[in-house]
ModelCIF file with pLDDT and N, C-alpha, C, O atoms, coordinates in Angstrom:
data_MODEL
#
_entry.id   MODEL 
#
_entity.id                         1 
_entity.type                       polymer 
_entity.pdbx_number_of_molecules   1 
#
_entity_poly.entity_id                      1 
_entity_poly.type                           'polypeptide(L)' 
_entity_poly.nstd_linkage                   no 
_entity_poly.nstd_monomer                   no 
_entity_poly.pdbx_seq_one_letter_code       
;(UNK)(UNK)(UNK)(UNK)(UNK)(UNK)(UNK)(UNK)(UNK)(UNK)(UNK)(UNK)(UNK)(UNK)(UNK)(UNK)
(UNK)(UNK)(UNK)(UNK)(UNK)(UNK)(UNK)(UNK)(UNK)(UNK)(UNK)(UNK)(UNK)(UNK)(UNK)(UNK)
(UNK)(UNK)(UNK)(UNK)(UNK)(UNK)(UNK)(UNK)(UNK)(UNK)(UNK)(UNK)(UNK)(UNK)
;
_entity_poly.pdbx_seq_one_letter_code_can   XXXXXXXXXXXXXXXXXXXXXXXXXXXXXXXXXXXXXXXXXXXXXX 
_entity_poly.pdbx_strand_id                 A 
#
loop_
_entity_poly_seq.entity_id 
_entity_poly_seq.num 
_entity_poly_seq.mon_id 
_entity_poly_seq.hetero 
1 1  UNK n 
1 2  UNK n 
1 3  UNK n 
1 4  UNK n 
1 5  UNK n 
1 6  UNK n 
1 7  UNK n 
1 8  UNK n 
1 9  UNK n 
1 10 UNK n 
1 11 UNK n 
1 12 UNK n 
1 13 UNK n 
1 14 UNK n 
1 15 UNK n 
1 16 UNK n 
1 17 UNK n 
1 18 UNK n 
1 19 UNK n 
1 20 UNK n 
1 21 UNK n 
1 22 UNK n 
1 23 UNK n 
1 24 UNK n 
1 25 UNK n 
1 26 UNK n 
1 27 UNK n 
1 28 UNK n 
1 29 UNK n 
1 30 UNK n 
1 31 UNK n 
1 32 UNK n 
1 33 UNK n 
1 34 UNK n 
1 35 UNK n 
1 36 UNK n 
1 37 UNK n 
1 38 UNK n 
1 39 UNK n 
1 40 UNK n 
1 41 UNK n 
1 42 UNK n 
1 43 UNK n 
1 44 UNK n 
1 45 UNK n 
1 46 UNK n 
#
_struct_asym.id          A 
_struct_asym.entity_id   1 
#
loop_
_ma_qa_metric.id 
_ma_qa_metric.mode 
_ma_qa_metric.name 
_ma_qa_metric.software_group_id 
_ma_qa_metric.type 
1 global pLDDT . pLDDT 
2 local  pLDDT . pLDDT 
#
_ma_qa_metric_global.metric_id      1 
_ma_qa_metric_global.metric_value   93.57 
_ma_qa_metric_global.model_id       1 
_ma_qa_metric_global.ordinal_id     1 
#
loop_
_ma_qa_metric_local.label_asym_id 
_ma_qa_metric_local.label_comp_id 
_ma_qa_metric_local.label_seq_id 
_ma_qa_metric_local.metric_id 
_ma_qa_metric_local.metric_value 
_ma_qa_metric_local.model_id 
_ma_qa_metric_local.ordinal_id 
A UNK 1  2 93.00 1 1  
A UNK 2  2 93.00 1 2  
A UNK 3  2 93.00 1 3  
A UNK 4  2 94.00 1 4  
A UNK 5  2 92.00 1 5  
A UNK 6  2 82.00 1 6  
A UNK 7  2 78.00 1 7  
A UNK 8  2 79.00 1 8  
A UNK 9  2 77.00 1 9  
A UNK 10 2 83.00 1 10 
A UNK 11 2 89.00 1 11 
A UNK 12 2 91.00 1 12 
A UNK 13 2 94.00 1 13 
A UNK 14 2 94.00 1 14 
A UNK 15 2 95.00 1 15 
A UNK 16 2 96.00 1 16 
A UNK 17 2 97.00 1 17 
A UNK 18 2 97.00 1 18 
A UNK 19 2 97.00 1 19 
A UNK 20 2 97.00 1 20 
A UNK 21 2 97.00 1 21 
A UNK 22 2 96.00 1 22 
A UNK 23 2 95.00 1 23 
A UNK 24 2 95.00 1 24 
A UNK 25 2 96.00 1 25 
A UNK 26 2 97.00 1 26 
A UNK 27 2 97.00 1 27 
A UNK 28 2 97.00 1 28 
A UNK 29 2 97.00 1 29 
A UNK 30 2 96.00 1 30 
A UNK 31 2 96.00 1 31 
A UNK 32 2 94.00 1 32 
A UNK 33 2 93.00 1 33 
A UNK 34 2 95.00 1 34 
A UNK 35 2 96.00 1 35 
A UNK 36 2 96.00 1 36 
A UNK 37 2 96.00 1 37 
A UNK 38 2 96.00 1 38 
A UNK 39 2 96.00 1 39 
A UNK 40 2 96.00 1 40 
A UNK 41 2 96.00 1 41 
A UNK 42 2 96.00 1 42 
A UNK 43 2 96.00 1 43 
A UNK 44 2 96.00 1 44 
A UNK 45 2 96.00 1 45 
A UNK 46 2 96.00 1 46 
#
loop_
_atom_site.group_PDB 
_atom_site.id 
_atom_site.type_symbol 
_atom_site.label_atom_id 
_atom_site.label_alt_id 
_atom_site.label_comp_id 
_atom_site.label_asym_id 
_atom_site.label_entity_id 
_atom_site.label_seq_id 
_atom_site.pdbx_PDB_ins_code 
_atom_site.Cartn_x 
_atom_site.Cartn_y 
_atom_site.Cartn_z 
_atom_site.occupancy 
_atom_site.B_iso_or_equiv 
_atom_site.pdbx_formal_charge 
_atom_site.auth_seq_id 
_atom_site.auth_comp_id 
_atom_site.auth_asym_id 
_atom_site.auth_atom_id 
_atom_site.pdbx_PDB_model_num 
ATOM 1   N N  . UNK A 1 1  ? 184.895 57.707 67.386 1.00 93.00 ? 1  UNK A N  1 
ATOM 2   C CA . UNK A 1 1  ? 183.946 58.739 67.828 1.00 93.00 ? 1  UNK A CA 1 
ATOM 3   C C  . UNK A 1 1  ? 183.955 58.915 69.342 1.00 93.00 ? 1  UNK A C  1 
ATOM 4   O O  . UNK A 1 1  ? 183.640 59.938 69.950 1.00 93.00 ? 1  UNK A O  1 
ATOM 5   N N  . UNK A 1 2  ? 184.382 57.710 69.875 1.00 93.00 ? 2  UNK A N  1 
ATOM 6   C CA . UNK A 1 2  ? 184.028 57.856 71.436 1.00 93.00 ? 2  UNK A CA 1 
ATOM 7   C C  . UNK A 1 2  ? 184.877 58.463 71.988 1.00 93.00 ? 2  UNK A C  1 
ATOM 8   O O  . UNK A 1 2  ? 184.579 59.106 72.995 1.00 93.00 ? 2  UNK A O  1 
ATOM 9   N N  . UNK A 1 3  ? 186.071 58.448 71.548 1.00 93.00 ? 3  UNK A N  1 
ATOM 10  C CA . UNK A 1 3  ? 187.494 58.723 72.140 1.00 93.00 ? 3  UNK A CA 1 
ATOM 11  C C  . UNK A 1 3  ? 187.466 60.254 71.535 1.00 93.00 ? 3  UNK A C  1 
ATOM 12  O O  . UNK A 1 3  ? 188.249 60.873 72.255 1.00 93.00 ? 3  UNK A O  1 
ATOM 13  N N  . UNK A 1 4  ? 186.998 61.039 70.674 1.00 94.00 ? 4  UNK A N  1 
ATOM 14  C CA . UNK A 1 4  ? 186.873 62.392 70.657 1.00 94.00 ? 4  UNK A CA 1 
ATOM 15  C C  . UNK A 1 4  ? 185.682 62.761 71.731 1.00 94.00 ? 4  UNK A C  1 
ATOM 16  O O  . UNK A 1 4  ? 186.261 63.558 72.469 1.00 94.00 ? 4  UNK A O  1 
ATOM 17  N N  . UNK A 1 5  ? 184.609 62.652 72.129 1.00 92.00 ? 5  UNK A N  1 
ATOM 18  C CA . UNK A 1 5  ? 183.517 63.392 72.545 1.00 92.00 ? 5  UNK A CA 1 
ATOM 19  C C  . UNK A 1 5  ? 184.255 63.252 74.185 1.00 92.00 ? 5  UNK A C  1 
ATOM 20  O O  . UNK A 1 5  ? 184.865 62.307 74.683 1.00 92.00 ? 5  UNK A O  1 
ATOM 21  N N  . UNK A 1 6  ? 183.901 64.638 74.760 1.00 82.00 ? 6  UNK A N  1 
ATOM 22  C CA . UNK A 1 6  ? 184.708 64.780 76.234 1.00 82.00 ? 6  UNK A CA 1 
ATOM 23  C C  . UNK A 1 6  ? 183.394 64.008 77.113 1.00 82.00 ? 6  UNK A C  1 
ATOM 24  O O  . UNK A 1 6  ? 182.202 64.086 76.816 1.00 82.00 ? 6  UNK A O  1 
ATOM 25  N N  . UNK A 1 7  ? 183.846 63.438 77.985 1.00 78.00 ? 7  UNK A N  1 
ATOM 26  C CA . UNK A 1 7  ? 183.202 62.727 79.007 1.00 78.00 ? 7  UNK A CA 1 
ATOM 27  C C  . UNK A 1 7  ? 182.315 63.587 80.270 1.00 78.00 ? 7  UNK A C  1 
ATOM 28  O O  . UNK A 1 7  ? 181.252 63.339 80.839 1.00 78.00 ? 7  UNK A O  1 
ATOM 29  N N  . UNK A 1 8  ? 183.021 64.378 80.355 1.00 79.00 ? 8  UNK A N  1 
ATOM 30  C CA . UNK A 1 8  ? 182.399 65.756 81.258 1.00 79.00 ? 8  UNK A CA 1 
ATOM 31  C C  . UNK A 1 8  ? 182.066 66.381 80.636 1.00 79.00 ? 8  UNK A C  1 
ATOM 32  O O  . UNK A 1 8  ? 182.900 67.200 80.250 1.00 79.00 ? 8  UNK A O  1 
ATOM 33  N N  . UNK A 1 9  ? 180.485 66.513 79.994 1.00 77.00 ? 9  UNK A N  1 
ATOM 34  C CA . UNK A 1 9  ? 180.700 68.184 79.648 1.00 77.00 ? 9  UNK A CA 1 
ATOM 35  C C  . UNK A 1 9  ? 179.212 68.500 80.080 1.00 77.00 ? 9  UNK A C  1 
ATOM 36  O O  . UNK A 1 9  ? 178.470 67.744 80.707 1.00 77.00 ? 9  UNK A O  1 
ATOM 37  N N  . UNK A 1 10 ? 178.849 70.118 79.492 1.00 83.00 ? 10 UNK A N  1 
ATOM 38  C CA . UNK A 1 10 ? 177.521 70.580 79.839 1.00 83.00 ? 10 UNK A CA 1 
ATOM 39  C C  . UNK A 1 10 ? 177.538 70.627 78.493 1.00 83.00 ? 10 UNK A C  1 
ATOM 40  O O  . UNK A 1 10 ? 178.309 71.468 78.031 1.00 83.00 ? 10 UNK A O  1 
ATOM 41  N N  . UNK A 1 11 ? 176.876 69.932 77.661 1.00 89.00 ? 11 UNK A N  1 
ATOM 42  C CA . UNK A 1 11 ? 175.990 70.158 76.655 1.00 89.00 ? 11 UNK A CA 1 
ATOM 43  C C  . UNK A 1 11 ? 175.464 68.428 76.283 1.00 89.00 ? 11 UNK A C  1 
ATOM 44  O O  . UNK A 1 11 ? 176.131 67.519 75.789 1.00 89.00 ? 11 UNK A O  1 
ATOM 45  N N  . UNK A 1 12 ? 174.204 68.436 76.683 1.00 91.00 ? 12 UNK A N  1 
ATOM 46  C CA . UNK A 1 12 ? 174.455 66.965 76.381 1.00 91.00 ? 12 UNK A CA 1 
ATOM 47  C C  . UNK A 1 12 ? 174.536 66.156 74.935 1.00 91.00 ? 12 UNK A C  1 
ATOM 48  O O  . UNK A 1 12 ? 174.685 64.944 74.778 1.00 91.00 ? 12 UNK A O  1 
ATOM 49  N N  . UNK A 1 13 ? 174.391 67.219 73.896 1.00 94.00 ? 13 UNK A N  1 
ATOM 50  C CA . UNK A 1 13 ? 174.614 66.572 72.583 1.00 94.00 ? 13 UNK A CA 1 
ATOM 51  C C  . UNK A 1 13 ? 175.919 66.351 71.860 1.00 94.00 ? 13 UNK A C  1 
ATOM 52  O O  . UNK A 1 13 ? 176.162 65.678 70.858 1.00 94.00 ? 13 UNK A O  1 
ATOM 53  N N  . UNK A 1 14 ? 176.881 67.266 72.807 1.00 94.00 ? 14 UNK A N  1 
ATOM 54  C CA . UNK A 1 14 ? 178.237 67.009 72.609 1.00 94.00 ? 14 UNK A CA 1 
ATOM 55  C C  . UNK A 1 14 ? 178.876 65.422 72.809 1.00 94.00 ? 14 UNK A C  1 
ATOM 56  O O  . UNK A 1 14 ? 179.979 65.018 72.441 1.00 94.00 ? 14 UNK A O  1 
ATOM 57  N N  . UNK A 1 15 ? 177.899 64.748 73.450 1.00 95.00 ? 15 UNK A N  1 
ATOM 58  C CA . UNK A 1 15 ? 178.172 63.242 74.049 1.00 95.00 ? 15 UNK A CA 1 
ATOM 59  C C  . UNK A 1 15 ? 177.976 62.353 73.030 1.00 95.00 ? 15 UNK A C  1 
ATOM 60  O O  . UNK A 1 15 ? 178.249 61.152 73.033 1.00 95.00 ? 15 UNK A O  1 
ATOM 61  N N  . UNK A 1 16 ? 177.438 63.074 72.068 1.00 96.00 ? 16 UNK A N  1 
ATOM 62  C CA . UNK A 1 16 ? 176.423 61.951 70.978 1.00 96.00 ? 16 UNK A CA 1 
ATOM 63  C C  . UNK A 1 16 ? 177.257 61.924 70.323 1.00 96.00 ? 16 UNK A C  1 
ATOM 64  O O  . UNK A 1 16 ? 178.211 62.664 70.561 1.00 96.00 ? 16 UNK A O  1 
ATOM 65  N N  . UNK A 1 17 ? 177.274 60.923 69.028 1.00 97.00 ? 17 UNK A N  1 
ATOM 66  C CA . UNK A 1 17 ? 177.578 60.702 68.191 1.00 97.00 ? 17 UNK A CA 1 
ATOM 67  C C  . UNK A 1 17 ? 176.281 60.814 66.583 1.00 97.00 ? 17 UNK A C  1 
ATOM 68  O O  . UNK A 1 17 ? 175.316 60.069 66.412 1.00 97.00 ? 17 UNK A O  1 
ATOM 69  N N  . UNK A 1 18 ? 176.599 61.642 65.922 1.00 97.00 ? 18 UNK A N  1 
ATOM 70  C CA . UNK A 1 18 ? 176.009 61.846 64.465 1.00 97.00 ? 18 UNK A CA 1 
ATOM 71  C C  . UNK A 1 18 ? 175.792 60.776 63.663 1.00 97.00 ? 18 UNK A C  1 
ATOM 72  O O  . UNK A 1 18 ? 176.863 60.841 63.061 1.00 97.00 ? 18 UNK A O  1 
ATOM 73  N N  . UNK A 1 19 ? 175.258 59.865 63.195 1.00 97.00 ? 19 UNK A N  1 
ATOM 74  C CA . UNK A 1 19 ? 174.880 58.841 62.391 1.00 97.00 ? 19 UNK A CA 1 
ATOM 75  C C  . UNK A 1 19 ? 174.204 59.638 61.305 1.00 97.00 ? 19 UNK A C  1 
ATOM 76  O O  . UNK A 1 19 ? 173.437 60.599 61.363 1.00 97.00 ? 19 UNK A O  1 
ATOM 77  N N  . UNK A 1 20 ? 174.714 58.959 60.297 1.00 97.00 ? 20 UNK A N  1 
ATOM 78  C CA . UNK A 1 20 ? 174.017 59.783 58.408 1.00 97.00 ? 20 UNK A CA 1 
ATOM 79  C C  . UNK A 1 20 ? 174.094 58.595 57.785 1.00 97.00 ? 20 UNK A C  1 
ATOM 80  O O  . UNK A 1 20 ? 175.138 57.946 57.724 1.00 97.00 ? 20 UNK A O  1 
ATOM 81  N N  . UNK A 1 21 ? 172.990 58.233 57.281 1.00 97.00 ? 21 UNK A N  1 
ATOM 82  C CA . UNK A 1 21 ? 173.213 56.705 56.257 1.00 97.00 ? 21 UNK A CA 1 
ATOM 83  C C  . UNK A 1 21 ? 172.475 57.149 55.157 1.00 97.00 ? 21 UNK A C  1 
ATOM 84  O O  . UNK A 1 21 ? 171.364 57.614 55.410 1.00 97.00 ? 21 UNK A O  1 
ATOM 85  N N  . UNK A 1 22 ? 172.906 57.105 53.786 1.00 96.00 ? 22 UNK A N  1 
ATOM 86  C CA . UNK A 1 22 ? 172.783 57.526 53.034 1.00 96.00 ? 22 UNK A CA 1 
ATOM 87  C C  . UNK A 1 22 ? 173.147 56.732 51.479 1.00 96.00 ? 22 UNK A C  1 
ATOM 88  O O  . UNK A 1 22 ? 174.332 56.457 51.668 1.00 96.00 ? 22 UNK A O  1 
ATOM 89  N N  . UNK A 1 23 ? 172.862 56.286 50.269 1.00 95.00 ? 23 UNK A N  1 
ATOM 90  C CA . UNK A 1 23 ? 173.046 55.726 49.558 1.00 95.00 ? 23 UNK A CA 1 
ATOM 91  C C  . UNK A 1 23 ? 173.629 54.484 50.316 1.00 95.00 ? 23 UNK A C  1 
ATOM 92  O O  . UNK A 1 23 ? 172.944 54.139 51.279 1.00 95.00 ? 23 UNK A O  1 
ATOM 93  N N  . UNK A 1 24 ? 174.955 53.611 50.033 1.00 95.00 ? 24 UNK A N  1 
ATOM 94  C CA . UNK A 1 24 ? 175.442 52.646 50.228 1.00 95.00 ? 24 UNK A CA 1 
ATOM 95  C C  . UNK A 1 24 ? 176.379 52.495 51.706 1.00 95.00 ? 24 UNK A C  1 
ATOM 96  O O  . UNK A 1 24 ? 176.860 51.533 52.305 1.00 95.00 ? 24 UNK A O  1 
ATOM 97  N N  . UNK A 1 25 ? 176.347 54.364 51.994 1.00 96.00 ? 25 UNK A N  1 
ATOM 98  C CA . UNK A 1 25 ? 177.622 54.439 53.232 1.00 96.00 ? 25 UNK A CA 1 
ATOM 99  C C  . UNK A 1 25 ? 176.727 55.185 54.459 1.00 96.00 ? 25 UNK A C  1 
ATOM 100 O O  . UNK A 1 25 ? 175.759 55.946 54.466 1.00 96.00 ? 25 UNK A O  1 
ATOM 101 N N  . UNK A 1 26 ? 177.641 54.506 55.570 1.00 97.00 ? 26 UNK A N  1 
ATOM 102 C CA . UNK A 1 26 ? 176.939 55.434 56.684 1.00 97.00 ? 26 UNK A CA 1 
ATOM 103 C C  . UNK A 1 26 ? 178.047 55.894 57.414 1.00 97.00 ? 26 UNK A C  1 
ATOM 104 O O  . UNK A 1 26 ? 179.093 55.282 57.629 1.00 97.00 ? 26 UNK A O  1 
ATOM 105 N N  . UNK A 1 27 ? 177.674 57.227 57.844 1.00 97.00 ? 27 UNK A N  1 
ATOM 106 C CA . UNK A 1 27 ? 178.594 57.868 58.399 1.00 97.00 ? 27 UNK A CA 1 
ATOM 107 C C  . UNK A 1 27 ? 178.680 58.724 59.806 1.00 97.00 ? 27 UNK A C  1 
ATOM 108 O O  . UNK A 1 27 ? 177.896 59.625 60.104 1.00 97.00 ? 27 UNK A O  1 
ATOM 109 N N  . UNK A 1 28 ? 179.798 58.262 60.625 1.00 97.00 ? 28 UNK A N  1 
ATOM 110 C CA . UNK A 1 28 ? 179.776 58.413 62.062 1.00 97.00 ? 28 UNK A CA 1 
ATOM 111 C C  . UNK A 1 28 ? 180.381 59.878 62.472 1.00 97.00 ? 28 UNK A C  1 
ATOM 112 O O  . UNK A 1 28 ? 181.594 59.822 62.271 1.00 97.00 ? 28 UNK A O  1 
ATOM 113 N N  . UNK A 1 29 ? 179.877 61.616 63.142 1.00 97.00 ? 29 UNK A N  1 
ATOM 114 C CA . UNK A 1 29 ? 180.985 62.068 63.211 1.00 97.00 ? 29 UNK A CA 1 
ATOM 115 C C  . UNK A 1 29 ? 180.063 62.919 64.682 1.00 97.00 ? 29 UNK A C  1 
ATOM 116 O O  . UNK A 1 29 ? 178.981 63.362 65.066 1.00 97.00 ? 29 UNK A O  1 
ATOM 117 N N  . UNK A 1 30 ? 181.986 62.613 65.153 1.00 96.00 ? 30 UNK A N  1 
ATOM 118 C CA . UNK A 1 30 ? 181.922 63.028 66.837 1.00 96.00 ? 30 UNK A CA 1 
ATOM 119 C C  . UNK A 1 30 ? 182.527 64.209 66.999 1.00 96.00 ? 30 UNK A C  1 
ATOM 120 O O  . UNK A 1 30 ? 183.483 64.461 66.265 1.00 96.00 ? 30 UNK A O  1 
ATOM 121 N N  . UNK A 1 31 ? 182.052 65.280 68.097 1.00 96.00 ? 31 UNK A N  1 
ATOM 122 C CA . UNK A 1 31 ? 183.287 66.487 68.051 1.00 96.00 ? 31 UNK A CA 1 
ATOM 123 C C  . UNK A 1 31 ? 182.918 66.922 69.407 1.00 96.00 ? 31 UNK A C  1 
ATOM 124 O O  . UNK A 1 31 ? 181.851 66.767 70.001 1.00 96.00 ? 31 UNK A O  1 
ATOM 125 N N  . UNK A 1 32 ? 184.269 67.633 69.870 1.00 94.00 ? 32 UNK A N  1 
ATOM 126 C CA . UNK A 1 32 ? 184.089 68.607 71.151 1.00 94.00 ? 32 UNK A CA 1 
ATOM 127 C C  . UNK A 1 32 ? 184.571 69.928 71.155 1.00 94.00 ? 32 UNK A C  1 
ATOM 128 O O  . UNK A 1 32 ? 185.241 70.547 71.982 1.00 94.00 ? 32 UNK A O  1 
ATOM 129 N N  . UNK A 1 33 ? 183.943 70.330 69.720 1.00 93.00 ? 33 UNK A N  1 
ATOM 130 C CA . UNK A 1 33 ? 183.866 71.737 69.366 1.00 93.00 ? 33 UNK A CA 1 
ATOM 131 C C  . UNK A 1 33 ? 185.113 72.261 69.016 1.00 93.00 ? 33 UNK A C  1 
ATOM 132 O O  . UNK A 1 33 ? 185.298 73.217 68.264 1.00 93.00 ? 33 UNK A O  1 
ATOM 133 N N  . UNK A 1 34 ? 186.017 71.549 69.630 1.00 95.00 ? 34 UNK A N  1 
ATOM 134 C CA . UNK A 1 34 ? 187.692 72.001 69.143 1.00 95.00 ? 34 UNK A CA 1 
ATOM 135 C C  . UNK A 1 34 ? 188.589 70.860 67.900 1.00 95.00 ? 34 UNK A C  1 
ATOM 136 O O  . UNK A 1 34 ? 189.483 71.027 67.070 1.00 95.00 ? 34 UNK A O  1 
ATOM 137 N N  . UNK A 1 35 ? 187.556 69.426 68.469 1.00 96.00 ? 35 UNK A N  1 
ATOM 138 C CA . UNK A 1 35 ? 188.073 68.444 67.060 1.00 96.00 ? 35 UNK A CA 1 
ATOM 139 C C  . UNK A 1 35 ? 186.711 67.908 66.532 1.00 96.00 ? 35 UNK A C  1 
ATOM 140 O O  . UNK A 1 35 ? 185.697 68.083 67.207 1.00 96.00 ? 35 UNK A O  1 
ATOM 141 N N  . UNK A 1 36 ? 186.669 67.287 65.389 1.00 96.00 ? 36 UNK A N  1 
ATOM 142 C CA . UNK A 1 36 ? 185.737 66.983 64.588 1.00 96.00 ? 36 UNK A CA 1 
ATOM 143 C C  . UNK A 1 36 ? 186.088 65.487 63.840 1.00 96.00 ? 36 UNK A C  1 
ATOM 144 O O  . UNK A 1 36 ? 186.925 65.687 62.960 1.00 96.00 ? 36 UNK A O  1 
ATOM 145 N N  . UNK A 1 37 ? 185.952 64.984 63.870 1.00 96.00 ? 37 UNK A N  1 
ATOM 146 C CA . UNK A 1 37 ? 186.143 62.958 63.054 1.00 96.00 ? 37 UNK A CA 1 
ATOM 147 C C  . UNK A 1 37 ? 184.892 62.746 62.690 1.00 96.00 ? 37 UNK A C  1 
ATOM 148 O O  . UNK A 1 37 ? 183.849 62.815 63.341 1.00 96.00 ? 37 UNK A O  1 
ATOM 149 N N  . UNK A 1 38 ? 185.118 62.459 61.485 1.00 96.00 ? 38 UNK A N  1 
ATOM 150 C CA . UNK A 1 38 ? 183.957 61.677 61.080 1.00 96.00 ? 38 UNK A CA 1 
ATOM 151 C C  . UNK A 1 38 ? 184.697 60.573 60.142 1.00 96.00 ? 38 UNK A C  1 
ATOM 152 O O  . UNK A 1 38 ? 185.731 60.775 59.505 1.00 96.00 ? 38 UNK A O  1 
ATOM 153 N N  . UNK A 1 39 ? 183.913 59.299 60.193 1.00 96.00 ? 39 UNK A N  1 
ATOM 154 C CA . UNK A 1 39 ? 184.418 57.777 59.904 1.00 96.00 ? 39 UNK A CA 1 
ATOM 155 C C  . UNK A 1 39 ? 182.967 57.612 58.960 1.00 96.00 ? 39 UNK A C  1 
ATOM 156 O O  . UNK A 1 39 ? 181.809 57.763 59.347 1.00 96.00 ? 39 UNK A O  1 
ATOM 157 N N  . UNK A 1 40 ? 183.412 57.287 57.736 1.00 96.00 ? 40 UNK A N  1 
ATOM 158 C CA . UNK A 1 40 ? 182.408 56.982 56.749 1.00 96.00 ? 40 UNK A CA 1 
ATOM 159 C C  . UNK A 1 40 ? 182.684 55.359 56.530 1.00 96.00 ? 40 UNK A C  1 
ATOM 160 O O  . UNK A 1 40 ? 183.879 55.064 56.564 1.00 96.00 ? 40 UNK A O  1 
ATOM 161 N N  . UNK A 1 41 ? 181.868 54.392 56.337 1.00 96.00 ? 41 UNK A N  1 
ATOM 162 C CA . UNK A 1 41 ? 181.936 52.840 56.458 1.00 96.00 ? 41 UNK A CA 1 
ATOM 163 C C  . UNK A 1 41 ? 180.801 52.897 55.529 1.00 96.00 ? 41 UNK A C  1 
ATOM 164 O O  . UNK A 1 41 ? 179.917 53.739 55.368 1.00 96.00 ? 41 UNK A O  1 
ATOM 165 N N  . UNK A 1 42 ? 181.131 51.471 54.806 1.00 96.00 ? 42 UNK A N  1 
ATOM 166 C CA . UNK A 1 42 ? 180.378 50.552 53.615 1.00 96.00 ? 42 UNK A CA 1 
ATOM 167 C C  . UNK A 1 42 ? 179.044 50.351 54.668 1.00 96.00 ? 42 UNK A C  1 
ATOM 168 O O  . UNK A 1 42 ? 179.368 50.339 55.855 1.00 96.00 ? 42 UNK A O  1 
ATOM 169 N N  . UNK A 1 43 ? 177.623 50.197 54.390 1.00 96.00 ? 43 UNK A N  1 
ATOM 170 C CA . UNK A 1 43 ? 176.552 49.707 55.155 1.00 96.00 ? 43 UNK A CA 1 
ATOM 171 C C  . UNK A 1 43 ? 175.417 49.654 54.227 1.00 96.00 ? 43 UNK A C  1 
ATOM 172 O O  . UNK A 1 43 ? 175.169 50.521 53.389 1.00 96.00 ? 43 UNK A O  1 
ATOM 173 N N  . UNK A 1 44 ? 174.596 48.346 54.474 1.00 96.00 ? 44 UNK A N  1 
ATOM 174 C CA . UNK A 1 44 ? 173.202 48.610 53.174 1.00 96.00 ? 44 UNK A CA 1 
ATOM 175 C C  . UNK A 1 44 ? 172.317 49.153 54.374 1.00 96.00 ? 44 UNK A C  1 
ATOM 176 O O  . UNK A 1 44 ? 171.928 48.712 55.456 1.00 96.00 ? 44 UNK A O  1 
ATOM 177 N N  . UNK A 1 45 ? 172.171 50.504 53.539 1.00 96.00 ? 45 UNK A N  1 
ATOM 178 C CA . UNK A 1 45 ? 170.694 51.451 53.747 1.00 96.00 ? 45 UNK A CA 1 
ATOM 179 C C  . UNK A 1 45 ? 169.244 50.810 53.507 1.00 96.00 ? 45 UNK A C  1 
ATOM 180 O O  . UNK A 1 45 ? 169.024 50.375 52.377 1.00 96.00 ? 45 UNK A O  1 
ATOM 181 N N  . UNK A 1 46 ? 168.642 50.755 54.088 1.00 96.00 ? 46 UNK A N  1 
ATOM 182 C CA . UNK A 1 46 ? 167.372 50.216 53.803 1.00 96.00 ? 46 UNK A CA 1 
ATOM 183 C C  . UNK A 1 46 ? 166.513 52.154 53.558 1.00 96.00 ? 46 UNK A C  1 
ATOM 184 O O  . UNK A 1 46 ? 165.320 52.269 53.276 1.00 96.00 ? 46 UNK A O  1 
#
């Protein structure tokens, strides 16, 4: 995620990273409007 989101930019939510945890998986996704990754991983949801 880190290595997609641009380091300079003007928008500051472009910097963030998306967290979704949901049933058994949680899922990470980064973008700078031109690429998009998202990394889904095993995690217990409370």
């Amino acid at each position: 995620a880190q290595s997609v989101v641009e380091r300079r930019n003007t928008i500051p939510i472009l910097a963030n990273v998306l967290i979704e945890a949901e049933g058994d998986t949680a899922s990470f996704r980064a973008t700078d409007l031109d690429i998009e990754v998202v990394d889904r991983i095993p995690a217990k949801v409370d």
